[in-house]
PDB file of N, CA and C in Angstrom:
ATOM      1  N   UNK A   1      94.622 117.208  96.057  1.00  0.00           N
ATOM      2  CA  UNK A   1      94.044 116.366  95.038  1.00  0.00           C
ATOM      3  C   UNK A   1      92.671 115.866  95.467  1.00  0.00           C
ATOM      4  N   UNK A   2      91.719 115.452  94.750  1.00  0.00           N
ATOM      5  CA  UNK A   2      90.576 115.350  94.440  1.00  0.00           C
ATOM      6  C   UNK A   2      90.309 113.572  94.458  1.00  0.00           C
ATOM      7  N   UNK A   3      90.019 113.340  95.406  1.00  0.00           N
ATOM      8  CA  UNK A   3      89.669 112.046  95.606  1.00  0.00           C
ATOM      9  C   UNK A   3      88.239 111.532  94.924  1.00  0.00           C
ATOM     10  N   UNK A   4      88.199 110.443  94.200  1.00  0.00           N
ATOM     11  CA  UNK A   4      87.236 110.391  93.308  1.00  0.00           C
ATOM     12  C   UNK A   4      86.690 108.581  94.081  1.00  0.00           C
ATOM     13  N   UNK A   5      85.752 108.190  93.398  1.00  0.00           N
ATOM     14  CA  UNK A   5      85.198 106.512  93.494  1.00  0.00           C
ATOM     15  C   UNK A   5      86.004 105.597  92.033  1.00  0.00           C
ATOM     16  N   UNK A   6      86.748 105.084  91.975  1.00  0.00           N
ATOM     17  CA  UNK A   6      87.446 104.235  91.137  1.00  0.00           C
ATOM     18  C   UNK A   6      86.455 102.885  90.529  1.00  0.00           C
ATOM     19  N   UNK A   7      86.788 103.005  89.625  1.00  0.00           N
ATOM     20  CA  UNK A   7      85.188 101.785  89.507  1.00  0.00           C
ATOM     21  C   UNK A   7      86.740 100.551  88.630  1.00  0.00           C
ATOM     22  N   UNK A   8      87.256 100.632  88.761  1.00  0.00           N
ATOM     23  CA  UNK A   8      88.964  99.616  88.421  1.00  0.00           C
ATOM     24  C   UNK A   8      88.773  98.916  90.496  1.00  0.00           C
ATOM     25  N   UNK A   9      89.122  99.837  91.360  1.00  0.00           N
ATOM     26  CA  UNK A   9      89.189  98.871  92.282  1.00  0.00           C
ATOM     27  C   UNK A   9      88.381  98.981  93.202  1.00  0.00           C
ATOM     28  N   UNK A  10      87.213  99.913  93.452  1.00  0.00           N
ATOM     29  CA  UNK A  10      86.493 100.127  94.073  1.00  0.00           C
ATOM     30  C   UNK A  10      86.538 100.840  95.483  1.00  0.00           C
ATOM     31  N   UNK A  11      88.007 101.693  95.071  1.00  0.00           N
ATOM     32  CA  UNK A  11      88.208 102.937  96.357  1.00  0.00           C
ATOM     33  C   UNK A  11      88.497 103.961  95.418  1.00  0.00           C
ATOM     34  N   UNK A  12      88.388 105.226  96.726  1.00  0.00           N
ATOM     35  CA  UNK A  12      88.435 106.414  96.560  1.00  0.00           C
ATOM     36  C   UNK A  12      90.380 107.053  96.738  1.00  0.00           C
ATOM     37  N   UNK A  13      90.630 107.222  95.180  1.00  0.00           N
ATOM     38  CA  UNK A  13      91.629 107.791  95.470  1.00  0.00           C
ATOM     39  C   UNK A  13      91.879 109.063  93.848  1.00  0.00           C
ATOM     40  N   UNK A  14      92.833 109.985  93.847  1.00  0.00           N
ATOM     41  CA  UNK A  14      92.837 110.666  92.706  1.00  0.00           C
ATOM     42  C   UNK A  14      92.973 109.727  91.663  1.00  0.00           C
ATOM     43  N   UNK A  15      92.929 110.651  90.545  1.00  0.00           N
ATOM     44  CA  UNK A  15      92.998 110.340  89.156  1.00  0.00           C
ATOM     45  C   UNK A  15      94.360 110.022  88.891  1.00  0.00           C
ATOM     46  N   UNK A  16      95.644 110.710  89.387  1.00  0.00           N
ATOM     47  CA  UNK A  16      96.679 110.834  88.769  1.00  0.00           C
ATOM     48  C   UNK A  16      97.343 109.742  89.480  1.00  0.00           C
ATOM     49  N   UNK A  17      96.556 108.613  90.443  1.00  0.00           N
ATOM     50  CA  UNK A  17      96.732 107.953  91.658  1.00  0.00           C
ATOM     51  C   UNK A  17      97.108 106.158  90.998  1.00  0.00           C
ATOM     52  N   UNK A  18      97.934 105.670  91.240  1.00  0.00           N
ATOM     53  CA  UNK A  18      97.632 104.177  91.007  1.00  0.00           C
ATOM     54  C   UNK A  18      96.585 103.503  91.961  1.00  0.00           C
ATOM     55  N   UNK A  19      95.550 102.413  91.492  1.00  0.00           N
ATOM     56  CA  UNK A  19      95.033 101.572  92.364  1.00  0.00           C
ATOM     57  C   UNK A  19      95.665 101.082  93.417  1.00  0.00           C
ATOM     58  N   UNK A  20      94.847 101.456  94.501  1.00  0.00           N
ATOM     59  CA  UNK A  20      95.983 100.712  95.858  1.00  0.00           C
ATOM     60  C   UNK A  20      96.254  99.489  95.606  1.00  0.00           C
ATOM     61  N   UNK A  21      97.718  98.266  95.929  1.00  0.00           N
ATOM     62  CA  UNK A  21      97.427  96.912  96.226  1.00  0.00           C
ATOM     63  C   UNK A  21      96.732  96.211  96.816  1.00  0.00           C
ATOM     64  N   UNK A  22      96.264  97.320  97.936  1.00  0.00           N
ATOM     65  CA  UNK A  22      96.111  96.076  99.478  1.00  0.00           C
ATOM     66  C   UNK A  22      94.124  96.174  98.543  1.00  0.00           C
ATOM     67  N   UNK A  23      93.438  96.989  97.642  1.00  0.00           N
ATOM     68  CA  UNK A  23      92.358  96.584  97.489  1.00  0.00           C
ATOM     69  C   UNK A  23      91.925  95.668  96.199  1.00  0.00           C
ATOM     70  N   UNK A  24      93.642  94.732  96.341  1.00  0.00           N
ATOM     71  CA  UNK A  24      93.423  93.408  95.098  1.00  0.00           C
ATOM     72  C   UNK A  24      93.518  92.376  95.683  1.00  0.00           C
ATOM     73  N   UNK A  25      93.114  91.093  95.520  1.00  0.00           N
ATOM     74  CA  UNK A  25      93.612  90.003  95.912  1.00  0.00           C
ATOM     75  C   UNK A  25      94.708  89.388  94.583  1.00  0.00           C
ATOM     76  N   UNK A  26      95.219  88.533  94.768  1.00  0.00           N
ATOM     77  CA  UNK A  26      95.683  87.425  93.404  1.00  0.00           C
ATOM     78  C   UNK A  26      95.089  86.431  93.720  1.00  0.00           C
ATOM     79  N   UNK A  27      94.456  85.779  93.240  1.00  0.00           N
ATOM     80  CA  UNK A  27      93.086  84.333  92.927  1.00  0.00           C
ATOM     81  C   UNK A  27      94.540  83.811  91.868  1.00  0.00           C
ATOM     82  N   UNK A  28      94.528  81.992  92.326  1.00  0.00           N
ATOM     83  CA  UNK A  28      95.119  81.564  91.721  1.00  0.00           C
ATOM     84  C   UNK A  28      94.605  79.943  92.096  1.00  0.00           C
ATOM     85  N   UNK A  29      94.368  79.293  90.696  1.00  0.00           N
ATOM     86  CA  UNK A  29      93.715  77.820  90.951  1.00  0.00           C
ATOM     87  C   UNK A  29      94.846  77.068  91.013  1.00  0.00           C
ATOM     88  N   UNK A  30      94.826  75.851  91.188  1.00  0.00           N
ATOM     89  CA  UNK A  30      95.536  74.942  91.608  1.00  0.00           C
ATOM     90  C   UNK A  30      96.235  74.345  90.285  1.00  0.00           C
ATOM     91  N   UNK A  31      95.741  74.695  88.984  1.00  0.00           N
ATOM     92  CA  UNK A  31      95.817  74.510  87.863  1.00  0.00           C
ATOM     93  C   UNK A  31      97.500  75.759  87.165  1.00  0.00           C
ATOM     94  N   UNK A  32      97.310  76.512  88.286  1.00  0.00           N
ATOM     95  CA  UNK A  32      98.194  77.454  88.117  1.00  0.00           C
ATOM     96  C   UNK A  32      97.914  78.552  87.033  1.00  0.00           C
ATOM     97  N   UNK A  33      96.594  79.105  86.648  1.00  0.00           N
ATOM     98  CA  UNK A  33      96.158  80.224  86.511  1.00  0.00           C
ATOM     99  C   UNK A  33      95.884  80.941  87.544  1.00  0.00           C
ATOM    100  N   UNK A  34      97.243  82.194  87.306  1.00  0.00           N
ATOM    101  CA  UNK A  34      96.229  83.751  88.059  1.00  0.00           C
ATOM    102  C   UNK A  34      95.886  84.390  88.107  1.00  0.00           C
ATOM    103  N   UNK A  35      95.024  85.688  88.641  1.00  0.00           N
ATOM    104  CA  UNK A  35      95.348  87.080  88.153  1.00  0.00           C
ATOM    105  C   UNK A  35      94.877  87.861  89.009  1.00  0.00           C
ATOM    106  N   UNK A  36      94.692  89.511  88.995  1.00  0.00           N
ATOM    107  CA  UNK A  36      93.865  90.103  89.640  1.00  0.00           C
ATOM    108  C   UNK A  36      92.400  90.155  89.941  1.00  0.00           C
ATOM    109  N   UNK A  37      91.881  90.570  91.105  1.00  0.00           N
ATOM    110  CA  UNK A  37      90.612  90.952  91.528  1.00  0.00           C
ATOM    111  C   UNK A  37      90.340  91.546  92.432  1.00  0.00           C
ATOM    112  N   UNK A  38      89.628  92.381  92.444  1.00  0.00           N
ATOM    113  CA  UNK A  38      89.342  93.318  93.333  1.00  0.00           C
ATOM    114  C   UNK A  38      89.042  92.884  94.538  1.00  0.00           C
ATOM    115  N   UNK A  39      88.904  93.300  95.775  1.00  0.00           N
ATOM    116  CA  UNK A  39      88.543  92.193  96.867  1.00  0.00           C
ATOM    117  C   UNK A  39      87.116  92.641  96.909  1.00  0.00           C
ATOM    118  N   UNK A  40      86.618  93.078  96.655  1.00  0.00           N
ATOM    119  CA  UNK A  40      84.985  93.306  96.779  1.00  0.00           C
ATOM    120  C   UNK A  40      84.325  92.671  95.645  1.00  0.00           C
ATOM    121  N   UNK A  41      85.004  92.178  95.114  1.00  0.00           N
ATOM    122  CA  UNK A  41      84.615  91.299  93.946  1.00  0.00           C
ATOM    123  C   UNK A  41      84.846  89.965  94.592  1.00  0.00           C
ATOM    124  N   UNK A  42      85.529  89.942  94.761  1.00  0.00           N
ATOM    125  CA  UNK A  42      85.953  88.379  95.725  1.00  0.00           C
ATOM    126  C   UNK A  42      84.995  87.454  96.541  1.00  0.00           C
ATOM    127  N   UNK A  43      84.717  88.830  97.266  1.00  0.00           N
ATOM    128  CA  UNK A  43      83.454  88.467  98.139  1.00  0.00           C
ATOM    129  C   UNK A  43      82.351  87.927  97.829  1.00  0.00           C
ATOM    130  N   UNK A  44      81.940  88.344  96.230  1.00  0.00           N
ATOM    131  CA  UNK A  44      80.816  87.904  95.658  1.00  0.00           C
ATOM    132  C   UNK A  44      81.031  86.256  95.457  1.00  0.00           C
ATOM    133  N   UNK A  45      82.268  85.981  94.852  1.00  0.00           N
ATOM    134  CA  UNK A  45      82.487  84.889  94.615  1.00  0.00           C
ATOM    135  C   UNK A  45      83.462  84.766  93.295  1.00  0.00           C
ATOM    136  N   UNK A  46      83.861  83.425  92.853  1.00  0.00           N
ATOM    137  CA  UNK A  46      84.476  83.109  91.924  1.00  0.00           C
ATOM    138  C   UNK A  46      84.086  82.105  91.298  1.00  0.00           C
ATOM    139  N   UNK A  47      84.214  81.945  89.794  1.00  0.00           N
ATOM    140  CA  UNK A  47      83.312  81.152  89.033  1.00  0.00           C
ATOM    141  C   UNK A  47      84.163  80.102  88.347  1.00  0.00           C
ATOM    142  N   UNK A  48      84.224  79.494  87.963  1.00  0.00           N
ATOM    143  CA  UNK A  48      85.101  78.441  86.701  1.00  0.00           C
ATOM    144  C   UNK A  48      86.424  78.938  86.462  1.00  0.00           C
ATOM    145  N   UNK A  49      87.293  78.060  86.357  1.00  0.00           N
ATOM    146  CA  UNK A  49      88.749  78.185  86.180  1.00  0.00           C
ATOM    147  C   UNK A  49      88.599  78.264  83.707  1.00  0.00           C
ATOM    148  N   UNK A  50      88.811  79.028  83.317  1.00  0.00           N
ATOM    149  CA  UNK A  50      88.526  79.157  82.252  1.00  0.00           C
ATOM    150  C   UNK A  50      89.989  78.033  81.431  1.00  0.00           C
ATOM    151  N   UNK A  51      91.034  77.671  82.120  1.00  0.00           N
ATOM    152  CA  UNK A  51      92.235  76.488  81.917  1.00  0.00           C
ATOM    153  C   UNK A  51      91.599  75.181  82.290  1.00  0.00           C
ATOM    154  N   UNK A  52      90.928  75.196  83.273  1.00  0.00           N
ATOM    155  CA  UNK A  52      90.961  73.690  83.786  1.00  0.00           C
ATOM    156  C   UNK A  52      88.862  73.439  83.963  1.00  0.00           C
ATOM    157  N   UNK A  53      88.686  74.186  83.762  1.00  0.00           N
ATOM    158  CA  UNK A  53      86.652  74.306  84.084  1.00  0.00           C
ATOM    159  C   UNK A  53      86.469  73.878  85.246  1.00  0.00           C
ATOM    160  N   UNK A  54      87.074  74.022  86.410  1.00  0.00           N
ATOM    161  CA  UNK A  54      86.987  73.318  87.683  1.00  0.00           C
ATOM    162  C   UNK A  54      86.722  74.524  88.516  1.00  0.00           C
ATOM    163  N   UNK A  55      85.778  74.903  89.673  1.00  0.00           N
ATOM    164  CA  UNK A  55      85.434  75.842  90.022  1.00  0.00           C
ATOM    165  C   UNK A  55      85.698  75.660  91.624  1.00  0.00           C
ATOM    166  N   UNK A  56      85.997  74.634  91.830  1.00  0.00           N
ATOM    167  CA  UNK A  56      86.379  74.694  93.531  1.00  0.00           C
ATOM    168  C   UNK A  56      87.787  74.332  94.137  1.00  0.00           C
ATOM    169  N   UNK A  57      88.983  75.175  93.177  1.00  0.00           N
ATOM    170  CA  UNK A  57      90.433  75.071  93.759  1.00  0.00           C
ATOM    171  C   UNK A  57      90.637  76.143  93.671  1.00  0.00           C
ATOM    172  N   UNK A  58      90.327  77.215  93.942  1.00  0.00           N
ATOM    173  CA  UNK A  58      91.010  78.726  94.032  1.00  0.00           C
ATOM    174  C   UNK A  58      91.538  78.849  95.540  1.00  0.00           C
ATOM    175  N   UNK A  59      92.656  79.747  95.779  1.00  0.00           N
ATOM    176  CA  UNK A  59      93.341  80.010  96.713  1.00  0.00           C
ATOM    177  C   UNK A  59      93.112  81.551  96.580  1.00  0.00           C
ATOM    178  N   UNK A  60      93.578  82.290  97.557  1.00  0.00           N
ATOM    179  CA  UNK A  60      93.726  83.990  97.332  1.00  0.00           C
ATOM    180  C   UNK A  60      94.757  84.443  98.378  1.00  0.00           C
ATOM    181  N   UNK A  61      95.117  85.616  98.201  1.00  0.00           N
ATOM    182  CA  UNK A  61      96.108  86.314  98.990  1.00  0.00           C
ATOM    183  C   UNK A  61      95.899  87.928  98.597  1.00  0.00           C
ATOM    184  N   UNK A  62      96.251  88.220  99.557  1.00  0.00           N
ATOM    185  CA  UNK A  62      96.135  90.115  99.373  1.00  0.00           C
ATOM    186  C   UNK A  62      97.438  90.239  98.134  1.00  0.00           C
ATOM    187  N   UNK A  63      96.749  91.389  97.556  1.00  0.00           N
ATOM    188  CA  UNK A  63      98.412  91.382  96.017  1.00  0.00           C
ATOM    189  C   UNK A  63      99.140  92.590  96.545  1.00  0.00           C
ATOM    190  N   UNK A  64     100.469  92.493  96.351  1.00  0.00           N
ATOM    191  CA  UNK A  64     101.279  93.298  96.913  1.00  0.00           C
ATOM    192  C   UNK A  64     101.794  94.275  95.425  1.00  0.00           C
ATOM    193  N   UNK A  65     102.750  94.952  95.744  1.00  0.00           N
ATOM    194  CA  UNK A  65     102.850  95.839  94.722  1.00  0.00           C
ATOM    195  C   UNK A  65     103.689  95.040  93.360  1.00  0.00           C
ATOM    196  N   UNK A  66     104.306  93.933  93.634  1.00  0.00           N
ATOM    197  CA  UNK A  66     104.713  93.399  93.015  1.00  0.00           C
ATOM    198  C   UNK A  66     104.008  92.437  91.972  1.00  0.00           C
ATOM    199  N   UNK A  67     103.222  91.625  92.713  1.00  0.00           N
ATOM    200  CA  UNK A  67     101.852  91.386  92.076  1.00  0.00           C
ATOM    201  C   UNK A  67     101.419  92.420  91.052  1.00  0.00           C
ATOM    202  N   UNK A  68     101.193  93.122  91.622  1.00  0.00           N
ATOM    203  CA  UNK A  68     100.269  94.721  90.768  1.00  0.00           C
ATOM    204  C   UNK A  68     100.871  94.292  89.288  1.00  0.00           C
ATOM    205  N   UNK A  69     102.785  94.783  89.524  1.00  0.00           N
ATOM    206  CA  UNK A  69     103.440  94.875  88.298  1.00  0.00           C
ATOM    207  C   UNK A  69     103.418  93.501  87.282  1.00  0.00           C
ATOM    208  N   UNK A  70     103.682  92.141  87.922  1.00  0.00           N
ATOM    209  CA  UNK A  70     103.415  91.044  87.357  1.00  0.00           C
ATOM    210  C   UNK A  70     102.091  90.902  86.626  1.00  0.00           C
ATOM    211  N   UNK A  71     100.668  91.339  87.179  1.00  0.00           N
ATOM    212  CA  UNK A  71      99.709  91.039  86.618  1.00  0.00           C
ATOM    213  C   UNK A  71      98.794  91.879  86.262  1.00  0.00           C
ATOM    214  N   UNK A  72      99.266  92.687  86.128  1.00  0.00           N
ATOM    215  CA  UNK A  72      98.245  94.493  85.968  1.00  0.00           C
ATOM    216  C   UNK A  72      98.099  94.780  84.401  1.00  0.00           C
ATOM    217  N   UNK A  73      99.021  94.053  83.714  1.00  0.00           N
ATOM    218  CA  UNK A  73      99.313  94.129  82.068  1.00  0.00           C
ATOM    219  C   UNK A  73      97.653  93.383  81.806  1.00  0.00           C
ATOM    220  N   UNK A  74      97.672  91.691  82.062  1.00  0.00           N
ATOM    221  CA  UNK A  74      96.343  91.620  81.742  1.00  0.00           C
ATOM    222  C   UNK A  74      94.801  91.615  82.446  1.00  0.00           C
ATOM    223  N   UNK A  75      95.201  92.277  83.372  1.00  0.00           N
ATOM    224  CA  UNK A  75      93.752  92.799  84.532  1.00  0.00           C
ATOM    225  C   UNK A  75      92.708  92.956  83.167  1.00  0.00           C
ATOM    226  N   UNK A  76      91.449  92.223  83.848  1.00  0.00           N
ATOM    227  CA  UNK A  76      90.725  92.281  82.967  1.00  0.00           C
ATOM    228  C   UNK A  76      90.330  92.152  81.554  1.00  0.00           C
ATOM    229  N   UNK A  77      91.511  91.239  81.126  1.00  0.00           N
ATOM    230  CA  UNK A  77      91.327  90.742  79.663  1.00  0.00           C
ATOM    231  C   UNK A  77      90.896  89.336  80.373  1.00  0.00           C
ATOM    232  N   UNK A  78      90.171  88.486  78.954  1.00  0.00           N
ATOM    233  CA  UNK A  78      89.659  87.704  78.885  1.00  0.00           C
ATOM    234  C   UNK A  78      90.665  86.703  77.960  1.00  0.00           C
ATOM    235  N   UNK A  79      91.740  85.773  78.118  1.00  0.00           N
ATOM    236  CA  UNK A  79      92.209  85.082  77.098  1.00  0.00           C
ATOM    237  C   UNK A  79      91.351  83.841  76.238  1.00  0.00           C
ATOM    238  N   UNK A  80      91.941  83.609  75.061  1.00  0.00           N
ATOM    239  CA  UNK A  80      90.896  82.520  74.674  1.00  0.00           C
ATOM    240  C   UNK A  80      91.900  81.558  73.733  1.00  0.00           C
TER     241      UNK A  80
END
């Protein structure tokens, strides 16, 4: 298989491939919103809690595969 650049998590793996876990974190504020992010996204930073508008209670942890399944439904939606 044909290892490609993933622009979802920012590694190289096939097409027919799920996103690895270990290259998500789960970001979760103190407010108890969470969700996915890439960890190279992470790095850049994190902005406003879009529940609580408070921008300096985030926690993180590497996301495990379980994570994945819990929060992979809304990766990258925006709720309102």
């Amino acid at each position: 298989m044909t290892k490609e650049h993933c622009f979802i998590c920012g590694t190289s793996h096939s097409r027919k491939e799920w996103c690895p876990p270990d290259a998500f974190a789960v970001v979760k504020c103190e407010c108890g919103k969470e969700f996915l992010l890439p960890i190279d996204v992470l790095f850049c930073g994190i902005g406003f809690c879009g529940d609580c508008g408070r921008d300096d209670r985030w926690s993180s942890s590497r996301a495990t595969l379980d994570d994945m399944k819990r929060l992979w439904l809304d990766y990258g939606e925006t709720k309102q």
